[in-house]
N, C-alpha and C. Protein backbone atom coordinates (compact mmCIF):
# COMPACT_ATOMS: atom_id res chain seq x y z
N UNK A 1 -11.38 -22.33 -9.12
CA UNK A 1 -9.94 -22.15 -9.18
C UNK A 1 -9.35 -22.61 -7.85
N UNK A 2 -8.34 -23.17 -8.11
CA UNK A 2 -7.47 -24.11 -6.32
C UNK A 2 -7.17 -22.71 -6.08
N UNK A 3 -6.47 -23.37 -4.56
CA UNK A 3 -6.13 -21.98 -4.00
C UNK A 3 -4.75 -22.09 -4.09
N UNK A 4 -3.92 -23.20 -4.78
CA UNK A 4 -2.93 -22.28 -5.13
C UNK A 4 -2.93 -21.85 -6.83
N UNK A 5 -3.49 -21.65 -7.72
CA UNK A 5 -3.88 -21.22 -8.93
C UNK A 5 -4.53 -19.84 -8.33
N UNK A 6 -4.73 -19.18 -7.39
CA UNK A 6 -5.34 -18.01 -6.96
C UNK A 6 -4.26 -17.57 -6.55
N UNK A 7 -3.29 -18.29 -5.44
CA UNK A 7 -2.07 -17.68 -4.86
C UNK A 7 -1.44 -16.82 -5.99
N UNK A 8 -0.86 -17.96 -7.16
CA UNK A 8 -0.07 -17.92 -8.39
C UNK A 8 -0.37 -16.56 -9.30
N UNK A 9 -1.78 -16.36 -9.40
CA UNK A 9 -2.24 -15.17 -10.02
C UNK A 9 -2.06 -14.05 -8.86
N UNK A 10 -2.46 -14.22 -7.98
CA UNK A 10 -2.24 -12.73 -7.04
C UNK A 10 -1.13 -12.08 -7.45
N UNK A 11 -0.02 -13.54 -7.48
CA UNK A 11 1.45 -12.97 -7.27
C UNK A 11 1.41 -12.36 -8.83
N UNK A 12 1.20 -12.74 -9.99
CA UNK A 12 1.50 -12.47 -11.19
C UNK A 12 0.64 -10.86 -11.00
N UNK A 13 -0.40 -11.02 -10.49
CA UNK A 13 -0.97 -9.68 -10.30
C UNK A 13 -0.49 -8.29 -9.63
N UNK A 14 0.32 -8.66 -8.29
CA UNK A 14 1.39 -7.49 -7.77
C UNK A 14 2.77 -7.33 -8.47
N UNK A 15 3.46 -8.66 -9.12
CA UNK A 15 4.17 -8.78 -10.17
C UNK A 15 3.88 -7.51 -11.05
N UNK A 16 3.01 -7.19 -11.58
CA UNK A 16 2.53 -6.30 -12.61
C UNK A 16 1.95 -5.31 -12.01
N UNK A 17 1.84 -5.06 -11.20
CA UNK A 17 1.78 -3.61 -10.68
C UNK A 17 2.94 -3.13 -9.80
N UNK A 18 3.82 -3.98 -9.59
CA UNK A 18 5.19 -3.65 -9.45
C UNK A 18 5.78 -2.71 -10.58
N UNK A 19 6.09 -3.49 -11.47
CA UNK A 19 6.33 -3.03 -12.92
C UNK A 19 5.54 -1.66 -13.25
N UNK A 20 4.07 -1.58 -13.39
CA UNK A 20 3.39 0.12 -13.84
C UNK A 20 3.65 1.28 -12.72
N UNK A 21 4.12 0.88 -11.05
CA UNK A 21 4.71 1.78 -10.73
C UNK A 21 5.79 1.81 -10.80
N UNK A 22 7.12 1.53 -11.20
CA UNK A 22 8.08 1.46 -11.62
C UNK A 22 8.12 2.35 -13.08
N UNK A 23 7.66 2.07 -14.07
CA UNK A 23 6.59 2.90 -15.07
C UNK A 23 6.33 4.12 -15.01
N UNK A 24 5.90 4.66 -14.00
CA UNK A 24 4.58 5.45 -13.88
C UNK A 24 5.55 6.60 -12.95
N UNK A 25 6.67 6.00 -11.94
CA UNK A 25 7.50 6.53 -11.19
C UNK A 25 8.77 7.27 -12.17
N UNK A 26 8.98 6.42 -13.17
CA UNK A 26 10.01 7.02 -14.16
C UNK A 26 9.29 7.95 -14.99
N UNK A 27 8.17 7.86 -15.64
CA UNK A 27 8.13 8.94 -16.76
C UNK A 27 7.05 10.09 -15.73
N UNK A 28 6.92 10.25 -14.51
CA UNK A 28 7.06 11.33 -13.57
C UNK A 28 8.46 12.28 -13.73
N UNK A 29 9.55 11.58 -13.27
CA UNK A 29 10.89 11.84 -13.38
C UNK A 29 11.13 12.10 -14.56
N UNK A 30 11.03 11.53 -15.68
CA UNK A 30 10.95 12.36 -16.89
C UNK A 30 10.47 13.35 -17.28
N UNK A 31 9.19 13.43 -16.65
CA UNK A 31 8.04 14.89 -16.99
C UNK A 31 8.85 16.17 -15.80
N UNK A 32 9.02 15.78 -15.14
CA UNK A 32 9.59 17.25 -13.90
C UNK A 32 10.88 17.07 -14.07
N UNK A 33 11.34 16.31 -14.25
CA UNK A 33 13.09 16.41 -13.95
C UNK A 33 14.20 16.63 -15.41
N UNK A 34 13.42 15.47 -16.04
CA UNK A 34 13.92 15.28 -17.70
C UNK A 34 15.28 14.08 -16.91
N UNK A 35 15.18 13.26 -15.93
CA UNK A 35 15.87 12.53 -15.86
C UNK A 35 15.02 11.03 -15.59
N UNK A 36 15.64 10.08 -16.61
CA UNK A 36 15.08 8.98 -16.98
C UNK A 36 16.04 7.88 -16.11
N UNK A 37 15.27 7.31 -14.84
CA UNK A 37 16.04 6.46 -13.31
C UNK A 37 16.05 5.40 -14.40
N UNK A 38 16.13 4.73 -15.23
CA UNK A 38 16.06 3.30 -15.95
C UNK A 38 16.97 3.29 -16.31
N UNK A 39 17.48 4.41 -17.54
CA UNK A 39 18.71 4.54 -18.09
C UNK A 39 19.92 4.53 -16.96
N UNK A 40 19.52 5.19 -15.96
CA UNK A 40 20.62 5.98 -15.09
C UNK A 40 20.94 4.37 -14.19
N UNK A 41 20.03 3.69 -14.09
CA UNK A 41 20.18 2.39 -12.92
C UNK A 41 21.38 1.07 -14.05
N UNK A 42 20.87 0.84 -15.69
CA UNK A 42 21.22 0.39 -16.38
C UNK A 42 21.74 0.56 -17.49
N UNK A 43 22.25 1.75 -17.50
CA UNK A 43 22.89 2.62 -18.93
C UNK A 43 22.19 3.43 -19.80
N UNK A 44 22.72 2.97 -21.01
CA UNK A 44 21.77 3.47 -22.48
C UNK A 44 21.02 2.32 -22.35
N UNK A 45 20.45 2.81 -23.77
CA UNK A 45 19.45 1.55 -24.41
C UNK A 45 20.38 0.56 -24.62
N UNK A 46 20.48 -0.77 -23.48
CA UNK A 46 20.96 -1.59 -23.64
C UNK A 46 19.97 -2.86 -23.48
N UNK A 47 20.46 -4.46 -23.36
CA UNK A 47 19.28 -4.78 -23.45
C UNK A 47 18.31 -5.20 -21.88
N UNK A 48 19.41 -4.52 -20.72
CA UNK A 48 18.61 -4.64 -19.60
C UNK A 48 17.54 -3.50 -19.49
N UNK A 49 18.13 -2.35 -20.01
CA UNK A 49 16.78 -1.35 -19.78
C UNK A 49 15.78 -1.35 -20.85
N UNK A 50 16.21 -2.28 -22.40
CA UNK A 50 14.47 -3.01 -23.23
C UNK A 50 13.69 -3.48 -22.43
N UNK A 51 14.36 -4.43 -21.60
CA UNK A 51 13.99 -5.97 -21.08
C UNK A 51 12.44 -5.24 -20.13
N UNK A 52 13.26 -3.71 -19.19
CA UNK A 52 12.62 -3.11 -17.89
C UNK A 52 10.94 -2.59 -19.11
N UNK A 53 11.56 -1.78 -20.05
CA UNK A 53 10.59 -0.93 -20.78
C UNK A 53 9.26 -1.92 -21.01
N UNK A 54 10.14 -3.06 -21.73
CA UNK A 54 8.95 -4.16 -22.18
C UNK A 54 8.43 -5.15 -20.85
N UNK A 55 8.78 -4.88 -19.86
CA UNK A 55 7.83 -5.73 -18.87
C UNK A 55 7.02 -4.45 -18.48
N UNK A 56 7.49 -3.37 -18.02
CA UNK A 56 6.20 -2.39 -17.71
C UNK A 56 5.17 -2.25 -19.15
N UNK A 57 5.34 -2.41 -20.32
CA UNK A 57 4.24 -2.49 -21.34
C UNK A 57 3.64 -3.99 -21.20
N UNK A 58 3.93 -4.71 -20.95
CA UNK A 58 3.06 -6.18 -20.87
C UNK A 58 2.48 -6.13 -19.35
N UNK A 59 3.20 -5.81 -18.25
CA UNK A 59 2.25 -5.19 -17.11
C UNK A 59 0.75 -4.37 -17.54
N UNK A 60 1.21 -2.98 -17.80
CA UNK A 60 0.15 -2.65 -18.73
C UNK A 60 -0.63 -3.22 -19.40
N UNK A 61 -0.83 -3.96 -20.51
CA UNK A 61 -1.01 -4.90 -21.02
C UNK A 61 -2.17 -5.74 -20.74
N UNK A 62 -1.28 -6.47 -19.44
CA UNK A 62 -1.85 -7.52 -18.74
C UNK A 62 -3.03 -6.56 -17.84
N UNK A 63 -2.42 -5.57 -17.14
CA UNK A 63 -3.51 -5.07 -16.42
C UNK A 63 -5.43 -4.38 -17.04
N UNK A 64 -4.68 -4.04 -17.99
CA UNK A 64 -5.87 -3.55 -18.99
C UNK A 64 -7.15 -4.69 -19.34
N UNK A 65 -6.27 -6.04 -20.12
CA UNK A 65 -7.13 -7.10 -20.14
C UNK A 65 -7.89 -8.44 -19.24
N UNK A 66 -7.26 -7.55 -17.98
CA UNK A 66 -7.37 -8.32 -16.60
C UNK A 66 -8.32 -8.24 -15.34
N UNK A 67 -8.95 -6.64 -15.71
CA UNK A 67 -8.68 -5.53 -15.03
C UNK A 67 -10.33 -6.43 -14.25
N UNK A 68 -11.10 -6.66 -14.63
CA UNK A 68 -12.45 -7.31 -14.16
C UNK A 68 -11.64 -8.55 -13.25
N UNK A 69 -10.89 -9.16 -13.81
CA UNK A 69 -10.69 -10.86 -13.00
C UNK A 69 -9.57 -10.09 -11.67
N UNK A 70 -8.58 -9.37 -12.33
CA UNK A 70 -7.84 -8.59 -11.06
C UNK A 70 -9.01 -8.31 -10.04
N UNK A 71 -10.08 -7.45 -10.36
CA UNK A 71 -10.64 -7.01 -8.98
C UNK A 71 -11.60 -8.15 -8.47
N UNK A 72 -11.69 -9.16 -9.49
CA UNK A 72 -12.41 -10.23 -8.38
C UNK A 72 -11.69 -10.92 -7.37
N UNK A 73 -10.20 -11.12 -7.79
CA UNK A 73 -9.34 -11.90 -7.34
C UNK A 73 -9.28 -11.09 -6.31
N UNK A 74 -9.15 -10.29 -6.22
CA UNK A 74 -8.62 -9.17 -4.69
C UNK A 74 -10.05 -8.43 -3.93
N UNK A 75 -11.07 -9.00 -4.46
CA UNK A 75 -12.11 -8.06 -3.75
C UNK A 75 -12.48 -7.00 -3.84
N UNK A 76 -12.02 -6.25 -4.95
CA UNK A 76 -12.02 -4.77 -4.91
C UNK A 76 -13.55 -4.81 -5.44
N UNK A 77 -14.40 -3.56 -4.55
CA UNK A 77 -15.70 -3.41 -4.54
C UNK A 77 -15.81 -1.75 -5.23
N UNK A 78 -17.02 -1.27 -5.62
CA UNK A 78 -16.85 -0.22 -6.86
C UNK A 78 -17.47 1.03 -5.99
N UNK A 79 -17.29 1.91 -6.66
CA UNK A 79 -17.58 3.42 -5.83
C UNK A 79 -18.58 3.44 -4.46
N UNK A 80 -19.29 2.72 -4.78
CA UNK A 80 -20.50 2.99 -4.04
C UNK A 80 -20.86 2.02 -2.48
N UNK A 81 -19.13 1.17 -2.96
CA UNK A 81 -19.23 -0.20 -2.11
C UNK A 81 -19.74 -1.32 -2.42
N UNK A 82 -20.53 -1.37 -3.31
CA UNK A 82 -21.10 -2.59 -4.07
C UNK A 82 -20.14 -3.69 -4.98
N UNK A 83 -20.21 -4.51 -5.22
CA UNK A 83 -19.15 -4.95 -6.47
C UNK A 83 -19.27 -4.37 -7.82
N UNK A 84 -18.24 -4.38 -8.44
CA UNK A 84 -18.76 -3.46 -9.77
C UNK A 84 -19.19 -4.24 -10.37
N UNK A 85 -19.71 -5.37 -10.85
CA UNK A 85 -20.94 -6.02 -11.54
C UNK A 85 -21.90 -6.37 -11.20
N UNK A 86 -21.95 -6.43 -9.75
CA UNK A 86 -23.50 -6.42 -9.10
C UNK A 86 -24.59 -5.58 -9.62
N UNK A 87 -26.11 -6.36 -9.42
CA UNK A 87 -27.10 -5.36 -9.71
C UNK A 87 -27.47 -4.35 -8.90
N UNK A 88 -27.97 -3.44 -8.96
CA UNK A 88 -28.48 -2.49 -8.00
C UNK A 88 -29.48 -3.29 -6.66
């Protein structure tokens, strides 16, 4: 992979974890507060706060079916310090 086809994915990669904490920060606020920051930033269900709902589910999404090439791309190494597909 070039290194800018690596750049391009990183970014698509914090791209989308932008979005699940954004996600993850609102239905907090929903669970303790019962106040939903999406609605409150962009109204009702209009179609800027679909637009917000459905990029944090394709974030999701993306992160779920990614989740092996995400941690190669970034290095992330597994409990023990090893890579998580390395052999023992």
């Amino acid at each position: 992979m070039s290194s800018k086809n690596f750049s391009y994915m990183k970014t698509i990669d914090l791209i989308a974890a932008i979005f699940l904490f954004v996600g993850g920060i609102n239905w907090g606020l929903v669970a303790l507060f019962d106040f939903n920051l999406v609605t409150w930033l962009f109204g009702g269900m209009n179609i800027l706060t679909r637009a917000v709902y459905c990029l944090v589910a394709i974030s999701a999404i993306y992160d779920a079916l990614m989740w092996k090439s995400i941690q190669r791309r970034w290095e992330c190494r597994g409990f023990f310090g090893k890579a998580e597909g390395a052999a023992a």
